[in-house]
Protein backbone atom coordinates (compact mmCIF):
# COMPACT_ATOMS: atom_id res chain seq x y z
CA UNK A 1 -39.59 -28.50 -73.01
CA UNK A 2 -40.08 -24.78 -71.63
CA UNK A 3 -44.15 -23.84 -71.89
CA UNK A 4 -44.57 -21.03 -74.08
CA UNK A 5 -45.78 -17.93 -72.29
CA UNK A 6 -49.19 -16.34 -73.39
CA UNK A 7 -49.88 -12.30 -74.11
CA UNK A 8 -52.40 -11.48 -71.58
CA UNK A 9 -55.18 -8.74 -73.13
CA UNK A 10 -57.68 -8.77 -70.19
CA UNK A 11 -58.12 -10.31 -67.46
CA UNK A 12 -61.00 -9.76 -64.19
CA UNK A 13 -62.39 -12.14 -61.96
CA UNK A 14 -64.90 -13.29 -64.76
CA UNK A 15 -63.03 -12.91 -67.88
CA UNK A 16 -59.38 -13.59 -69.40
CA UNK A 17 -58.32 -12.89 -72.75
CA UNK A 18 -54.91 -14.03 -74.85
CA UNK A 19 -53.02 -12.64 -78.01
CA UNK A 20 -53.17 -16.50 -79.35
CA UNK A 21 -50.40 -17.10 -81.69
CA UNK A 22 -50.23 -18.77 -84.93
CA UNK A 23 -50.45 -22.32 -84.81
CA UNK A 24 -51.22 -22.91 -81.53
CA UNK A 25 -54.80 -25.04 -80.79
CA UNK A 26 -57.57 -23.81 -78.50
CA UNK A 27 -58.01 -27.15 -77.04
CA UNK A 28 -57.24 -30.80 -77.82
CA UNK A 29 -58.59 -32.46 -81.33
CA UNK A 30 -58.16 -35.83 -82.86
CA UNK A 31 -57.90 -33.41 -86.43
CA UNK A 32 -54.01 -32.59 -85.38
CA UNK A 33 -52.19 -35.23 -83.60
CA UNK A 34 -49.25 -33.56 -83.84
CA UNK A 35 -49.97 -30.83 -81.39
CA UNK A 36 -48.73 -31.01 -77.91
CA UNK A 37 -49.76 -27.31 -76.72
CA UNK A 38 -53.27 -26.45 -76.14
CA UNK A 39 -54.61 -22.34 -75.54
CA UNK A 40 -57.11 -23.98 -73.02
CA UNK A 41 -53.80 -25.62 -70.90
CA UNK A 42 -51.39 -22.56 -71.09
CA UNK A 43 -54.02 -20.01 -70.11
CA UNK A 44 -55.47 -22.34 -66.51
CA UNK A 45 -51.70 -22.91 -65.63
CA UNK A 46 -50.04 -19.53 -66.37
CA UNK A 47 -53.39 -17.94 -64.29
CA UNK A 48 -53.72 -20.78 -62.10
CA UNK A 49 -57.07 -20.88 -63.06
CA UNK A 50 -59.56 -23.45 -64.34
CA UNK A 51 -60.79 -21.38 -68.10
CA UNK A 52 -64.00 -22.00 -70.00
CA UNK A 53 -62.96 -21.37 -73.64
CA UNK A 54 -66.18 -18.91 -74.81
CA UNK A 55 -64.92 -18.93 -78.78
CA UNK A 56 -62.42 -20.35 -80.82
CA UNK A 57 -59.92 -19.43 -83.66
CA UNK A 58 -58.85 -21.38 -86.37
CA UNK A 59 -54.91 -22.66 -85.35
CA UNK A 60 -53.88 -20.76 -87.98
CA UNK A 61 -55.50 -17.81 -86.99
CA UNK A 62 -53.67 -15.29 -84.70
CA UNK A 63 -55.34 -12.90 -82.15
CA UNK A 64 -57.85 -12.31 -79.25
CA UNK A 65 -59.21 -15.51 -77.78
CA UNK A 66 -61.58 -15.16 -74.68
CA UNK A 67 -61.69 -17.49 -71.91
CA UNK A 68 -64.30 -17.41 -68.74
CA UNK A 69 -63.66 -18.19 -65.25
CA UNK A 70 -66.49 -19.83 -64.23
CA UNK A 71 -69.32 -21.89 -66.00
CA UNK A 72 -72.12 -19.13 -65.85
CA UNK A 73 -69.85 -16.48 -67.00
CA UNK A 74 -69.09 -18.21 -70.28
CA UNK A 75 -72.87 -19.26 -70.47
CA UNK A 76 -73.68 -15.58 -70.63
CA UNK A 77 -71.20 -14.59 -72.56
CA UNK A 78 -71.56 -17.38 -75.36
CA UNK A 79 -75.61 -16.17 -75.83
CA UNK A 80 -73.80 -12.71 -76.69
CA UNK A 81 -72.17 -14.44 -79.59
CA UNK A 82 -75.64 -16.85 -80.43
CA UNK A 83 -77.41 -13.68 -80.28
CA UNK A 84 -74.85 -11.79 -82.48
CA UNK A 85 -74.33 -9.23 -80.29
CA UNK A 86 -70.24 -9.49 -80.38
CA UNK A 87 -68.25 -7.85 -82.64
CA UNK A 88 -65.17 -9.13 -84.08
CA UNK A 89 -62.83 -7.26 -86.46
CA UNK A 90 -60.24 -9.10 -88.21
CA UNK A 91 -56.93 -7.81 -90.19
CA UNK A 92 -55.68 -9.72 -93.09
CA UNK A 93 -53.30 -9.47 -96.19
CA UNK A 94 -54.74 -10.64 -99.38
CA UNK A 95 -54.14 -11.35 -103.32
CA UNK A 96 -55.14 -8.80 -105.45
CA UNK A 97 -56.82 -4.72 -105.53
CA UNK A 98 -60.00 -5.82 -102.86
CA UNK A 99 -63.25 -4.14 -102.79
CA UNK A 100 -63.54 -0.68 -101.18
CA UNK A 101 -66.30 -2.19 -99.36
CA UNK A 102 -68.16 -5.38 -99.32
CA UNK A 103 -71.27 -7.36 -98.08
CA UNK A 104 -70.67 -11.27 -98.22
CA UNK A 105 -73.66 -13.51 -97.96
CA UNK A 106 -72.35 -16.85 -99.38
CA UNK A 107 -73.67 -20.00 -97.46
CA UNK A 108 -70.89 -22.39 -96.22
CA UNK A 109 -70.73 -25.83 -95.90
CA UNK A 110 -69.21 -27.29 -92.88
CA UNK A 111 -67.47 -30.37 -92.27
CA UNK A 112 -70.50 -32.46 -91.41
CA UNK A 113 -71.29 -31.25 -95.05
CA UNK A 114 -74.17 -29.17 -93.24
CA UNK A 115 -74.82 -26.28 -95.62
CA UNK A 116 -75.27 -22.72 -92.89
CA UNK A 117 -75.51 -19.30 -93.52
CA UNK A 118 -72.74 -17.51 -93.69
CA UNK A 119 -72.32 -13.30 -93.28
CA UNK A 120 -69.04 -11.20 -93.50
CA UNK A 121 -68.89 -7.52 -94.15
CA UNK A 122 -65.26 -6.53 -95.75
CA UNK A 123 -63.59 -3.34 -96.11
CA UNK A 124 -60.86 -2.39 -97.84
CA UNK A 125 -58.11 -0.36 -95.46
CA UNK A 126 -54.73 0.02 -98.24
CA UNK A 127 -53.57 -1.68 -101.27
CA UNK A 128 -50.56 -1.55 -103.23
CA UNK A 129 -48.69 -2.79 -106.39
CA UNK A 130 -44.76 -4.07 -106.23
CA UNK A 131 -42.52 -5.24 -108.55
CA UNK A 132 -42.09 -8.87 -108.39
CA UNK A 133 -43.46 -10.83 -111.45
CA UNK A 134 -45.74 -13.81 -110.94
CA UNK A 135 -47.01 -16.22 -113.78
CA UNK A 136 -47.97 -14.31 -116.41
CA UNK A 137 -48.24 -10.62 -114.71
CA UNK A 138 -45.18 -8.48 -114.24
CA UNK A 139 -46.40 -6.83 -111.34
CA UNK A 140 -48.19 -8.19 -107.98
CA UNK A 141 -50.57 -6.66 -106.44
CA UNK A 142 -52.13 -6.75 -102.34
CA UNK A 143 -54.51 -5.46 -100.15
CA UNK A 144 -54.89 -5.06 -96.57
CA UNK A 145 -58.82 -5.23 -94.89
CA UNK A 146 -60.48 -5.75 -92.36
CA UNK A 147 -63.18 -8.34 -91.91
CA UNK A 148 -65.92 -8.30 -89.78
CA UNK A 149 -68.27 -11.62 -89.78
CA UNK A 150 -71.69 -11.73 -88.66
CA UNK A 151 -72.12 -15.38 -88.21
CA UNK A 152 -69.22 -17.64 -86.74
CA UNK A 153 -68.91 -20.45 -89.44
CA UNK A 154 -65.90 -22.96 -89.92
CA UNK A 155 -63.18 -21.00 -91.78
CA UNK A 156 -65.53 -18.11 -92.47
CA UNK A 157 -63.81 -15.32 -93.68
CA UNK A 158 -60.72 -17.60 -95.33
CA UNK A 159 -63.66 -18.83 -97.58
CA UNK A 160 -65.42 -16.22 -98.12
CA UNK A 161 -61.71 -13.97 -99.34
CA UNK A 162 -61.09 -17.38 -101.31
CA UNK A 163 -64.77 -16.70 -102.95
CA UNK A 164 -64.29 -13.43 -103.65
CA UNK A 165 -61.08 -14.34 -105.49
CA UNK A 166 -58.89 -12.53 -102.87
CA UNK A 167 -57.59 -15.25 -101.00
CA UNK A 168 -55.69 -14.58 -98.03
CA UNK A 169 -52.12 -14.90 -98.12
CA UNK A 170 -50.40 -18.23 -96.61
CA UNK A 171 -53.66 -19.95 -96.24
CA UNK A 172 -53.99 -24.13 -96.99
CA UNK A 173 -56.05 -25.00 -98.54
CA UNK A 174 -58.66 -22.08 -98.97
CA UNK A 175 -55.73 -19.88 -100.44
CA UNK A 176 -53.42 -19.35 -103.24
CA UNK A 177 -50.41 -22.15 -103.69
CA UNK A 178 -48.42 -19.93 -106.13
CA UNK A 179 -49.01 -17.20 -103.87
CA UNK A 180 -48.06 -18.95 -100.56
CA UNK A 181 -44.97 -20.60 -103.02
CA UNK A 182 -43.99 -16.90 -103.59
CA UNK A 183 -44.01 -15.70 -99.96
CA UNK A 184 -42.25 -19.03 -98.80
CA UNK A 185 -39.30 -18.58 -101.08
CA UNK A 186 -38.95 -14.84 -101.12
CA UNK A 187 -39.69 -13.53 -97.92
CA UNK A 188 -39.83 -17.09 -96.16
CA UNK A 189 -43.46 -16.46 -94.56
CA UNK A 190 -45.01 -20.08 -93.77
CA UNK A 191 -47.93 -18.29 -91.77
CA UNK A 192 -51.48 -17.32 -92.52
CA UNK A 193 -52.05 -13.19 -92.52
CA UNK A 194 -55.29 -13.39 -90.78
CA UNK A 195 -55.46 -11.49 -87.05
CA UNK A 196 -58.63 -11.10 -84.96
CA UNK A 197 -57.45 -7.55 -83.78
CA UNK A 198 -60.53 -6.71 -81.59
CA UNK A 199 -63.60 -8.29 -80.00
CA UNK A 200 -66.58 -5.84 -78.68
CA UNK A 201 -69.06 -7.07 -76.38
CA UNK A 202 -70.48 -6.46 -72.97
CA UNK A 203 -69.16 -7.35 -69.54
CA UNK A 204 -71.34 -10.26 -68.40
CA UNK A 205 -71.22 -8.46 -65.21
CA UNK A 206 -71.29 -4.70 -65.20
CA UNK A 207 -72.88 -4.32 -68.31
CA UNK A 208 -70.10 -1.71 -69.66
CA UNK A 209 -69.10 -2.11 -72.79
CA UNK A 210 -65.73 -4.13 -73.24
CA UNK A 211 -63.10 -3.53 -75.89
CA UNK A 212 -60.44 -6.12 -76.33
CA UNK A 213 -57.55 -5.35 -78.86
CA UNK A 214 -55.06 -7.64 -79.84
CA UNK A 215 -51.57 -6.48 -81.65
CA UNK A 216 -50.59 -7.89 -84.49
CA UNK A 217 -47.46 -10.92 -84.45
CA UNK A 218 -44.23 -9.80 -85.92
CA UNK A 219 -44.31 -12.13 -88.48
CA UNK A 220 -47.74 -9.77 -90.00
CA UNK A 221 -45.97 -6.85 -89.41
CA UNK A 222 -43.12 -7.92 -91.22
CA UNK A 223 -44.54 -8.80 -94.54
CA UNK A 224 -46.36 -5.61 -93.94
CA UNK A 225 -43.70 -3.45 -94.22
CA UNK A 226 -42.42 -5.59 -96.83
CA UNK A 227 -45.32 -5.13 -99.22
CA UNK A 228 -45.44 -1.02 -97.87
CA UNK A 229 -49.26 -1.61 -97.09
């Protein structure tokens, strides 16, 4: 079986960042068994490197994933996330007309059932209204925004659109099941719309300011165009 070949973003002496895909793990976990491809694997032998993974993202979850090349690199870099410093912005598609602009601070619980604080700010970027009936509406509607969390819980901002009754579209189980039935049958889309398009945060090492983008899969812009959003 031929190794699936990772989108490099960024990559130094101290630092390497992927375009993860959908579906594919960060590392190793008893949760899915049925995994045989790991981010942490591909990255060290496509680099020929050994990689410190400094964050994760969900498996569902698409975009920029940051690895370090040495211990003390990812030591610094992981108190920029403890200390909030790092800035993520995520893209997703979700159910409904969303917010032009919204604060989330909705406490999560985890799956230790440890209740945490939880932050996201949301913004709306377009929305739009198409012609395909659903339950008892004739119309459906859509929005596309950008999230940008604060804290880095467990399925953050999935819960938090789920909370906010705009749950993103293809996600199990924090979504919508007629939704995701809809998408499945009509435009055959079995994936989650939920990107981490860019990460801000310092170079452990110069101290510049580092940008990371990530585009975004076919399969997003596909159902983008689809929906004209």
């Amino acid at each position: 079986m031929t190794k699936q070949t990772l989108e490099i973003l960024y990559q130094d002496d101290y630092l390497v960042a992927i375009n993860k895909p959908h579906g594919l793990l960060v590392h190793k976990t008893n949760i899915a068994t049925d995994a045989t491809e790991f981010a942490v694997q591909l990255v060290r032998d496509q680099i020929g490197k050994y990689v410190f993974p400094i964050h994760r993202l969900d498996r569902k979850t698409s975009g920029v994933l940051l690895f370090a090349l040495d211990a003390e690199t990812n030591k610094s870099v992981q108190k920029q996330f403890l200390d909030h410093t790092v800035r993520k912005r995520y893209l997703a598609i979700v159910r409904g007309y969303f917010p032009d602009s919204i604060e989330v601070d909705y406490a999560l619980t985890n799956d230790r059932n440890k209740t945490q604080e939880a932050q996201t700010h949301f913004r709306l970027l377009t929305k739009v209204e198409i012609n395909v009936p659903l339950g008892k509406h004739q119309t459906s509607r859509y929005s596309l925004i950008e999230a940008m969390p604060k804290t880095g819980r467990m399925h953050q901002i999935r819960k938090h659109c789920n909370h906010l009754r705009h749950p993103i579209i293809g996600d199990r189980p924090h979504g919508c099941s007629k939704q995701n039935r809809l998408f499945l049958q009509k435009w055959n889309l079995s994936k989650m719309l939920l990107h981490a398009a860019e990460l801000f945060l310092e170079h452990p090492i110069s101290k510049e300011k580092l940008i990371i983008e990530a585009p975004l899969s076919s399969e997003f812009l596909r159902i983008q165009n689809v929906l004209n959003l």
